[in-house]
C-alpha atoms as a PDB file:
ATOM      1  CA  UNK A   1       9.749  30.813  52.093  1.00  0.00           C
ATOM      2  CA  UNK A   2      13.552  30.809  51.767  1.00  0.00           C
ATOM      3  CA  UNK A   3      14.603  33.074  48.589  1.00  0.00           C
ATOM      4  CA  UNK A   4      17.104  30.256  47.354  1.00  0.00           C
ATOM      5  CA  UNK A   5      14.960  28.106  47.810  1.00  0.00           C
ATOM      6  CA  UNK A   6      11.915  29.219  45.969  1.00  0.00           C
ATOM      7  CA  UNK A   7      14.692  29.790  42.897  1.00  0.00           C
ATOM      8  CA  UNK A   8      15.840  26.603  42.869  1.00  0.00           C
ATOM      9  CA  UNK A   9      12.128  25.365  42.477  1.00  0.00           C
ATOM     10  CA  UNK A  10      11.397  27.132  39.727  1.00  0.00           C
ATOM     11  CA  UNK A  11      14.725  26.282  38.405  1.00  0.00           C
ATOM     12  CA  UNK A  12      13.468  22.215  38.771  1.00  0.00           C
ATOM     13  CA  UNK A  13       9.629  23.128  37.057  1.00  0.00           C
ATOM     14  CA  UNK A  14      11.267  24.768  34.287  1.00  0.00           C
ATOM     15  CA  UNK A  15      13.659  21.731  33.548  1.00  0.00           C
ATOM     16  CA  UNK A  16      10.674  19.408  33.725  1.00  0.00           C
ATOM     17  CA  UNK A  17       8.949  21.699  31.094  1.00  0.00           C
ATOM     18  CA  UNK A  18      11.713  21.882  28.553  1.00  0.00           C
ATOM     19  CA  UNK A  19      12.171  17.951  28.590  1.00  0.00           C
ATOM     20  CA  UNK A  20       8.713  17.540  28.252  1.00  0.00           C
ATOM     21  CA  UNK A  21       9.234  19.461  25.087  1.00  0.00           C
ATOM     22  CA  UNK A  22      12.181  17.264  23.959  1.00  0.00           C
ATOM     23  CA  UNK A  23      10.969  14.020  24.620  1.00  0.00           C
ATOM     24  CA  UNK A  24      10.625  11.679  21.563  1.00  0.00           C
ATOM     25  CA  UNK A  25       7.063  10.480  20.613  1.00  0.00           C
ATOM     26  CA  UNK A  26       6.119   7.990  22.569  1.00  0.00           C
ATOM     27  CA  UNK A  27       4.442   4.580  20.987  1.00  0.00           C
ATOM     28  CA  UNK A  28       1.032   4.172  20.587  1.00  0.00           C
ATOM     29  CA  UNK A  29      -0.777   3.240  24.352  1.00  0.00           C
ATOM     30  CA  UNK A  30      -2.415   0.070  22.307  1.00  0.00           C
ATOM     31  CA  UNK A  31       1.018  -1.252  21.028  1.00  0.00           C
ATOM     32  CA  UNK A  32       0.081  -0.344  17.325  1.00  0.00           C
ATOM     33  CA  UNK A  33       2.286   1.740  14.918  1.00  0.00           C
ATOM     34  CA  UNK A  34       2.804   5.756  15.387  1.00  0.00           C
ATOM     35  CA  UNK A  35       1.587   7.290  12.831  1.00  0.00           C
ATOM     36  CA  UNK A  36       3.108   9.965  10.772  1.00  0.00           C
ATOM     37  CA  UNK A  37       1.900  12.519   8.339  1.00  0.00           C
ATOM     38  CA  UNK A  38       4.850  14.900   7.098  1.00  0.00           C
ATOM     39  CA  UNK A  39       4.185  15.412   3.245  1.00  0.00           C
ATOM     40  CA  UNK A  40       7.569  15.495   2.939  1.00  0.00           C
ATOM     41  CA  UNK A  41       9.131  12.149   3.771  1.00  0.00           C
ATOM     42  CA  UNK A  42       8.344  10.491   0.364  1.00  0.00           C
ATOM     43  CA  UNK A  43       9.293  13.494  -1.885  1.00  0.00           C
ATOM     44  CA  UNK A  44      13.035  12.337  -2.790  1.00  0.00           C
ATOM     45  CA  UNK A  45      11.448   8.669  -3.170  1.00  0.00           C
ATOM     46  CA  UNK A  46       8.524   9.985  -5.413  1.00  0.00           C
ATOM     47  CA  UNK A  47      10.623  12.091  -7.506  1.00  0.00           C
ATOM     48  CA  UNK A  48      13.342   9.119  -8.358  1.00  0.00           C
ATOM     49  CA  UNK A  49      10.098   6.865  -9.320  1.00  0.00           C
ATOM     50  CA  UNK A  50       8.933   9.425 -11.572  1.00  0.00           C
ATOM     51  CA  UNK A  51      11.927   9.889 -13.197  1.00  0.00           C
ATOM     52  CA  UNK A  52      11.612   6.060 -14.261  1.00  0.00           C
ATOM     53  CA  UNK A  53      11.187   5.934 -18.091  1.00  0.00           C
ATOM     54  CA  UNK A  54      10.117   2.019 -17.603  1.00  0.00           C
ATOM     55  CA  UNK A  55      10.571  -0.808 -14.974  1.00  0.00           C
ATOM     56  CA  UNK A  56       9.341  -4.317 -14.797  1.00  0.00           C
ATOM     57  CA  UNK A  57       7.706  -6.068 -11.663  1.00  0.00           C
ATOM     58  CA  UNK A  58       6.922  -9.772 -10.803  1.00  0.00           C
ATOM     59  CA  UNK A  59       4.847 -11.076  -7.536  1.00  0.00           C
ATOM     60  CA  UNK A  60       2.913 -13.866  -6.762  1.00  0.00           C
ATOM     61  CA  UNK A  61      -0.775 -12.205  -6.257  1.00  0.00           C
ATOM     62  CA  UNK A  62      -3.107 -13.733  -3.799  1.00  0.00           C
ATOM     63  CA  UNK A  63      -7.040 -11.555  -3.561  1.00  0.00           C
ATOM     64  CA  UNK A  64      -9.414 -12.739  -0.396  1.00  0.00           C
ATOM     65  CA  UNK A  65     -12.652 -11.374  -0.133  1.00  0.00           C
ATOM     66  CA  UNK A  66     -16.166 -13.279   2.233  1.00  0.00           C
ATOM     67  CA  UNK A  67     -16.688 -14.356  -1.720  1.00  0.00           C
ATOM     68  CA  UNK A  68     -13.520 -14.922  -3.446  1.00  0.00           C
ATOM     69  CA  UNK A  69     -10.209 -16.399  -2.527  1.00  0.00           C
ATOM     70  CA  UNK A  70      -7.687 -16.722  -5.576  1.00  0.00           C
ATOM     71  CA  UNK A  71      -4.060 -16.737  -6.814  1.00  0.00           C
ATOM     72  CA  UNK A  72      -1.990 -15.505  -9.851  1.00  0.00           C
ATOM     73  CA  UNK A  73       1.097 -14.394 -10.704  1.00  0.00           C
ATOM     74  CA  UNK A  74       1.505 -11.070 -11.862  1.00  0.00           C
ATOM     75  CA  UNK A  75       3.648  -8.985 -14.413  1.00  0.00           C
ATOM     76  CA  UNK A  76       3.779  -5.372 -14.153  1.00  0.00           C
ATOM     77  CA  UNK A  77       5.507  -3.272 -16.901  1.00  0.00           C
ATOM     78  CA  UNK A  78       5.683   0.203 -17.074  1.00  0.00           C
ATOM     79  CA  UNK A  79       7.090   1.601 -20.479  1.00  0.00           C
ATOM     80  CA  UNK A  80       6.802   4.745 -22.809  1.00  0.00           C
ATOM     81  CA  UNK A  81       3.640   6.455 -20.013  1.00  0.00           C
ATOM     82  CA  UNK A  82       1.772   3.000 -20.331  1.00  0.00           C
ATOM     83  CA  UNK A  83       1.352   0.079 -18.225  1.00  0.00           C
ATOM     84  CA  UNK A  84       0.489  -3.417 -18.978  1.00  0.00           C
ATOM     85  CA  UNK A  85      -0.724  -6.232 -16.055  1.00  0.00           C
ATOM     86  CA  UNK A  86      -0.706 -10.173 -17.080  1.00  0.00           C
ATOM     87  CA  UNK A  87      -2.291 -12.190 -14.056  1.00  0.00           C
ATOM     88  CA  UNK A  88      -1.810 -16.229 -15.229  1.00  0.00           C
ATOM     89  CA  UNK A  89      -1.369 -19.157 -13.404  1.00  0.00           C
ATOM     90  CA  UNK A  90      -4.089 -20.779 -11.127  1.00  0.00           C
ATOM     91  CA  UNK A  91      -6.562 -18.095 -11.834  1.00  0.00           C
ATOM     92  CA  UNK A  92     -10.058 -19.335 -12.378  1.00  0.00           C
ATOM     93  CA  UNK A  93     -10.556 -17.523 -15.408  1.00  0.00           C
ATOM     94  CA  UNK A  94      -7.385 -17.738 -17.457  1.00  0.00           C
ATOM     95  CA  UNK A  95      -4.681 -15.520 -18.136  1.00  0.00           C
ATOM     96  CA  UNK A  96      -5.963 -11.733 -18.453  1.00  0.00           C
ATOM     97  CA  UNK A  97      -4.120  -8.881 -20.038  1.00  0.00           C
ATOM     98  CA  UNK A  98      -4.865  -5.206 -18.569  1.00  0.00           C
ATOM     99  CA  UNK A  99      -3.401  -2.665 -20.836  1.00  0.00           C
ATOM    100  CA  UNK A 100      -3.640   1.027 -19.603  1.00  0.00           C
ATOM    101  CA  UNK A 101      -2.365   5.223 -19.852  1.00  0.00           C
ATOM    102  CA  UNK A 102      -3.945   8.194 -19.151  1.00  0.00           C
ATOM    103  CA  UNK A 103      -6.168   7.730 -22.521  1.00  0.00           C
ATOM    104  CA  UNK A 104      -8.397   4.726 -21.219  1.00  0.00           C
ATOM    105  CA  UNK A 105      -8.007   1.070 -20.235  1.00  0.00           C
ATOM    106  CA  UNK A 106      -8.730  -2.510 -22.593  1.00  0.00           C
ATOM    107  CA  UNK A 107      -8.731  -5.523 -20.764  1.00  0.00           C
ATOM    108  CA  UNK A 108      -7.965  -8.859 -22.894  1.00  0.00           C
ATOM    109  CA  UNK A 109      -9.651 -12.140 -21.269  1.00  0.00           C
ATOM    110  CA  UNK A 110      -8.529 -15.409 -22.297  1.00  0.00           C
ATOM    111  CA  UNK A 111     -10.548 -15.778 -25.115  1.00  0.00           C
ATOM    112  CA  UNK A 112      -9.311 -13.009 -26.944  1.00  0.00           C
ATOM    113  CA  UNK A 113     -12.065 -10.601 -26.349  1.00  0.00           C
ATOM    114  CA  UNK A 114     -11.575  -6.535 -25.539  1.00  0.00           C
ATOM    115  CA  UNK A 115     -13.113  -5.463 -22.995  1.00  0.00           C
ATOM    116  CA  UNK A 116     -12.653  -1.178 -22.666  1.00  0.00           C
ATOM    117  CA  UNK A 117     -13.572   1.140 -19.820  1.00  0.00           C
ATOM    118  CA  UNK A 118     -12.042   4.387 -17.937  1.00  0.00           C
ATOM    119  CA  UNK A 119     -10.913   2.713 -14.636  1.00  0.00           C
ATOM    120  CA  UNK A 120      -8.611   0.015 -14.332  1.00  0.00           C
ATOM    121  CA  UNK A 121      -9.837  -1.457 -11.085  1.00  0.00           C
ATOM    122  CA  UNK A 122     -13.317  -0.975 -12.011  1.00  0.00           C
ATOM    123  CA  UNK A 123     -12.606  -3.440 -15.111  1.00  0.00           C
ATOM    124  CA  UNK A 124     -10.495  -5.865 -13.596  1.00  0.00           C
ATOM    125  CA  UNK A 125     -13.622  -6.190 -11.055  1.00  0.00           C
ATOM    126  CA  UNK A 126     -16.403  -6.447 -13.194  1.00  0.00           C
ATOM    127  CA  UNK A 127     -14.603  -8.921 -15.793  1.00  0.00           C
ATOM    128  CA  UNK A 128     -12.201 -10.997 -13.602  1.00  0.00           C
ATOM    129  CA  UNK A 129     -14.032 -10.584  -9.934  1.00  0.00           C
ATOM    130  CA  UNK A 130     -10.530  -8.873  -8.542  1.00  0.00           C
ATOM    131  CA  UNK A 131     -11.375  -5.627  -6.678  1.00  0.00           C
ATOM    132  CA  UNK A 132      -7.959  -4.427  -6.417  1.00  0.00           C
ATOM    133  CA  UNK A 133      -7.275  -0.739  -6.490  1.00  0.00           C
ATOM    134  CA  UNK A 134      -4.925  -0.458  -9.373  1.00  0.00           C
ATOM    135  CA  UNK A 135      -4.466   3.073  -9.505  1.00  0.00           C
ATOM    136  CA  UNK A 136      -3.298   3.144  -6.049  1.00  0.00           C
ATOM    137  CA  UNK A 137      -1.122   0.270  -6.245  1.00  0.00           C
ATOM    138  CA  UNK A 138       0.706   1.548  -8.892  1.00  0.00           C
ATOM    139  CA  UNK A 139       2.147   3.807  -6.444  1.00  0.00           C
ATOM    140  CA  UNK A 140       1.700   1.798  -3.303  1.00  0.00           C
ATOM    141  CA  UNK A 141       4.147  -1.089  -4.709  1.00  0.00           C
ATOM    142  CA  UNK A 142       6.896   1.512  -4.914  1.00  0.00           C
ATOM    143  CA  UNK A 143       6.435   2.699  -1.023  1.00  0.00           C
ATOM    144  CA  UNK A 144       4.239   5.356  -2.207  1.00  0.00           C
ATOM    145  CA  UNK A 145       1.473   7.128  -0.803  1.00  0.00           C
ATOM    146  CA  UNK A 146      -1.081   7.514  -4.133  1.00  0.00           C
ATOM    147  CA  UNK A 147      -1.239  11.232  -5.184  1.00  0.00           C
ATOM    148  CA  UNK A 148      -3.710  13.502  -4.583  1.00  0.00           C
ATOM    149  CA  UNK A 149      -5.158  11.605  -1.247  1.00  0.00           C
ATOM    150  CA  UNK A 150      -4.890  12.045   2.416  1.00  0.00           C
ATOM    151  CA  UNK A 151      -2.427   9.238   4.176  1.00  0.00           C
ATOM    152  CA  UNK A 152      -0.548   8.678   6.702  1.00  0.00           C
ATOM    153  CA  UNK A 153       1.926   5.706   7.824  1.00  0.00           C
ATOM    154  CA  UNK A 154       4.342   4.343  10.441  1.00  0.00           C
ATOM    155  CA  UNK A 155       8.081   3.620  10.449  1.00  0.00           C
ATOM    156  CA  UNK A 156       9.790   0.282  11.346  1.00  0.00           C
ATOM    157  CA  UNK A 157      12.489  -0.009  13.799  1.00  0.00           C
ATOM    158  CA  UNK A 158      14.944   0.379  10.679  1.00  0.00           C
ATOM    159  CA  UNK A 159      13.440   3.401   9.726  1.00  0.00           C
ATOM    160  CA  UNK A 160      11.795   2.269   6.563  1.00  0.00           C
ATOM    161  CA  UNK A 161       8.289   2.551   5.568  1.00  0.00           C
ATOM    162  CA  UNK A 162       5.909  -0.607   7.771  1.00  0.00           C
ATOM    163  CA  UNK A 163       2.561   0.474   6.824  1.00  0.00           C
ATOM    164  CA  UNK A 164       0.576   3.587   4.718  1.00  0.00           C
ATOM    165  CA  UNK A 165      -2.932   4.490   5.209  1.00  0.00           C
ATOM    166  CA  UNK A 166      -5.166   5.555   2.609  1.00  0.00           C
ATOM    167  CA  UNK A 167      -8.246   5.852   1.206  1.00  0.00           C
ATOM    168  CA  UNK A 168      -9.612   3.135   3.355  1.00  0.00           C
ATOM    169  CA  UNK A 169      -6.795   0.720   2.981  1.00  0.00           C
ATOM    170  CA  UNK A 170      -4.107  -0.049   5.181  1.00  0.00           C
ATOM    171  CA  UNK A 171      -1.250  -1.196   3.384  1.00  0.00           C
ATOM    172  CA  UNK A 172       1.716  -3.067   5.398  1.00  0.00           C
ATOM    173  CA  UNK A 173       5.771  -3.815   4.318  1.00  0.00           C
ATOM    174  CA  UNK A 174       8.030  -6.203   5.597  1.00  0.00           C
ATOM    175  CA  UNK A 175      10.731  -8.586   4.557  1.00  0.00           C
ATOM    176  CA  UNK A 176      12.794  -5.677   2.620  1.00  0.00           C
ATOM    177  CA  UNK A 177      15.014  -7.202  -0.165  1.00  0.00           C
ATOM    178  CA  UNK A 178      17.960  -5.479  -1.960  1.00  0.00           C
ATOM    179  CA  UNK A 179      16.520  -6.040  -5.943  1.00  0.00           C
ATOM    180  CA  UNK A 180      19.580  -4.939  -7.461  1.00  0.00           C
ATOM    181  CA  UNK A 181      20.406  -1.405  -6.529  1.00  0.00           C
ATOM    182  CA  UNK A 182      17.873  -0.343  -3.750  1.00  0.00           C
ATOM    183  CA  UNK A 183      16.076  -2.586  -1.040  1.00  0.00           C
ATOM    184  CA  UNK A 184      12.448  -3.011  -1.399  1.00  0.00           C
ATOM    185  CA  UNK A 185       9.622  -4.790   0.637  1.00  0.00           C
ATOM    186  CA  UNK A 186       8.837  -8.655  -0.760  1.00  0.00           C
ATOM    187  CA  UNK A 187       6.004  -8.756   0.972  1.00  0.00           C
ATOM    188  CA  UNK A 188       3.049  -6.233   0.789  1.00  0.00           C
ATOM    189  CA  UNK A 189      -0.225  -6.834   2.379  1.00  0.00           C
ATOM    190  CA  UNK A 190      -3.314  -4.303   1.791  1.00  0.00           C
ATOM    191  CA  UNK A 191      -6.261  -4.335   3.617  1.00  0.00           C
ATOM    192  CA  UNK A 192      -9.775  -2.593   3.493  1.00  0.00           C
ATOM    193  CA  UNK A 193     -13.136  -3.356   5.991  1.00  0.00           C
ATOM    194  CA  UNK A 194     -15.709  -3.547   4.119  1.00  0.00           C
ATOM    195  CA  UNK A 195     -19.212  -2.627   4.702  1.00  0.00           C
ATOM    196  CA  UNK A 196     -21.544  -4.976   6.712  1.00  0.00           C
ATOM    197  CA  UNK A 197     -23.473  -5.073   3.780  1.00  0.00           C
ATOM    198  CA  UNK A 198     -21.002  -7.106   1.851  1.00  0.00           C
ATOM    199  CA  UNK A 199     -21.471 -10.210   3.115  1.00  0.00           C
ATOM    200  CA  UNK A 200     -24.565 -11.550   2.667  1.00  0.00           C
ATOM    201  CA  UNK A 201     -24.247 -14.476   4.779  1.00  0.00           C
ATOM    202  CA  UNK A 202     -24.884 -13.747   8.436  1.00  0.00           C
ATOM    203  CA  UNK A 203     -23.591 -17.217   9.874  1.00  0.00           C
ATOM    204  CA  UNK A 204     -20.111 -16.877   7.728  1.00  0.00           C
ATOM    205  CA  UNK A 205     -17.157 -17.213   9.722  1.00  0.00           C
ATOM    206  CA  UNK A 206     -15.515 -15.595   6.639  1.00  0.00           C
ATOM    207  CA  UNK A 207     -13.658 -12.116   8.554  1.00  0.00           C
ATOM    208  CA  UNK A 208     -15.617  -8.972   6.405  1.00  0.00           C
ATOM    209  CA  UNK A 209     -12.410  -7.696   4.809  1.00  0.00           C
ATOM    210  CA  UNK A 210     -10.556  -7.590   1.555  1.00  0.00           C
ATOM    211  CA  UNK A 211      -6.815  -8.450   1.140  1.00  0.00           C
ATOM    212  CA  UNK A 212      -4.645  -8.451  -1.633  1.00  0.00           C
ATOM    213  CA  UNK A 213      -1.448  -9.937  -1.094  1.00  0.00           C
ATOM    214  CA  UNK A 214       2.252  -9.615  -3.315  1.00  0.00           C
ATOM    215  CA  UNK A 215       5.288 -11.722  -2.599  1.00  0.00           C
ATOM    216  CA  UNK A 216       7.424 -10.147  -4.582  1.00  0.00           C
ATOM    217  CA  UNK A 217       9.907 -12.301  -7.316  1.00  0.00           C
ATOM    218  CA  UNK A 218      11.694  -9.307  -9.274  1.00  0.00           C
ATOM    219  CA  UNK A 219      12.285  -5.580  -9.698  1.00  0.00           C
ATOM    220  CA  UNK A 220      13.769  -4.898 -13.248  1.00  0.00           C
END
């Protein structure tokens, strides 16, 4: 084989190699998201939240499960280390109060009673029949990841945050709003599969999931 020519096809296989090593990621085969897991995307986001001495947030709160399927609004206010949840409105038990901080958690119902426990979400489940993950949310409404829990998530074409997945849930953005000062997602839609054991029902139509659903209103 010609010398110059044997060069100039190694010169062609090690061009192919090197932009093989360039090329972007390529989309998922399926057409889903591409999924991402450096720990240090969210840093500069995480440390601005914490540096938040108090904030107040306002959604409309929808919660569909095979058994339940309910809506409330929702006040979130974070002040002084402690945070304080009123769900009102066309919920079927009346308004309910959760008051928490790293000390415990009291729920008020609508008849005035305490109710007093160590986990937020397990309370609001057993009292009010709304298995949302508070702890998690807390930091999933800001774009978050929770701490202290393996996730990943997937970028819209604007570069901003379309869905997170953790702990079972996969939590999805869209409609970004500027609230006065920084844009955040009005909608947020989380979503676990639950076990085939949670539906009784065999013949149910009912899809075996559970969503919680915000439309946000306001970021103070």
């Amino acid at each position: 084989m010609n010398v110059f020519f044997r060069l100039f096809l190694v010169a062609v296989v090690m061009l192919f190699v090197t932009g093989c090593q360039t090329l972007p990621q390529a989309p998922a085969s399926d057409g889903g998201p591409v999924w991402l897991d450096k720990p240090n995307f969210f840093a500069e986001r995480s440390l601005q939240v914490e540096r938040r001495t108090s904030w107040r947030y306002s959604a409309k709160v929808g919660v569909n499960t095979p058994q339940v399927k309910e809506q409330a609004n929702l006040v979130w206010e974070f002040r002084d280390q402690s945070n304080s949840i009123r769900l009102f409105g066309p919920l079927g038990i009346g308004a309910v109060k959760l008051e928490f901080d790293d000390y415990g958690v009291v729920l008020s119902d609508n008849k005035g009673l305490l109710h007093r426990g160590d986990s937020a979400e397990e309370l609001l489940t057993r009292i009010v029949g709304w298995p949302i993950p508070v702890d998690a949310l807390r930091s999933w409404v800001f774009v978050l990841p929770a701490k202290e829990a393996a996730f990943r998530y997937s970028l819209d074409d604007d570069q901003r945050v379309q869905f997170i997945e953790q702990l079972g849930w996969l939590i999805e953005y869209s409609a970004y709003k500027d609230y006065g000062g920084g844009f955040m997602p009005r909608k947020i839609v989380a979503t676990k599969q639950l076990s085939n054991g949670a539906s009784r029902d065999a013949q149910s139509t009912t899809t075996n999931q559970l969503v919680v659903k915000l439309v946000t209103k306001s970021w103070n």
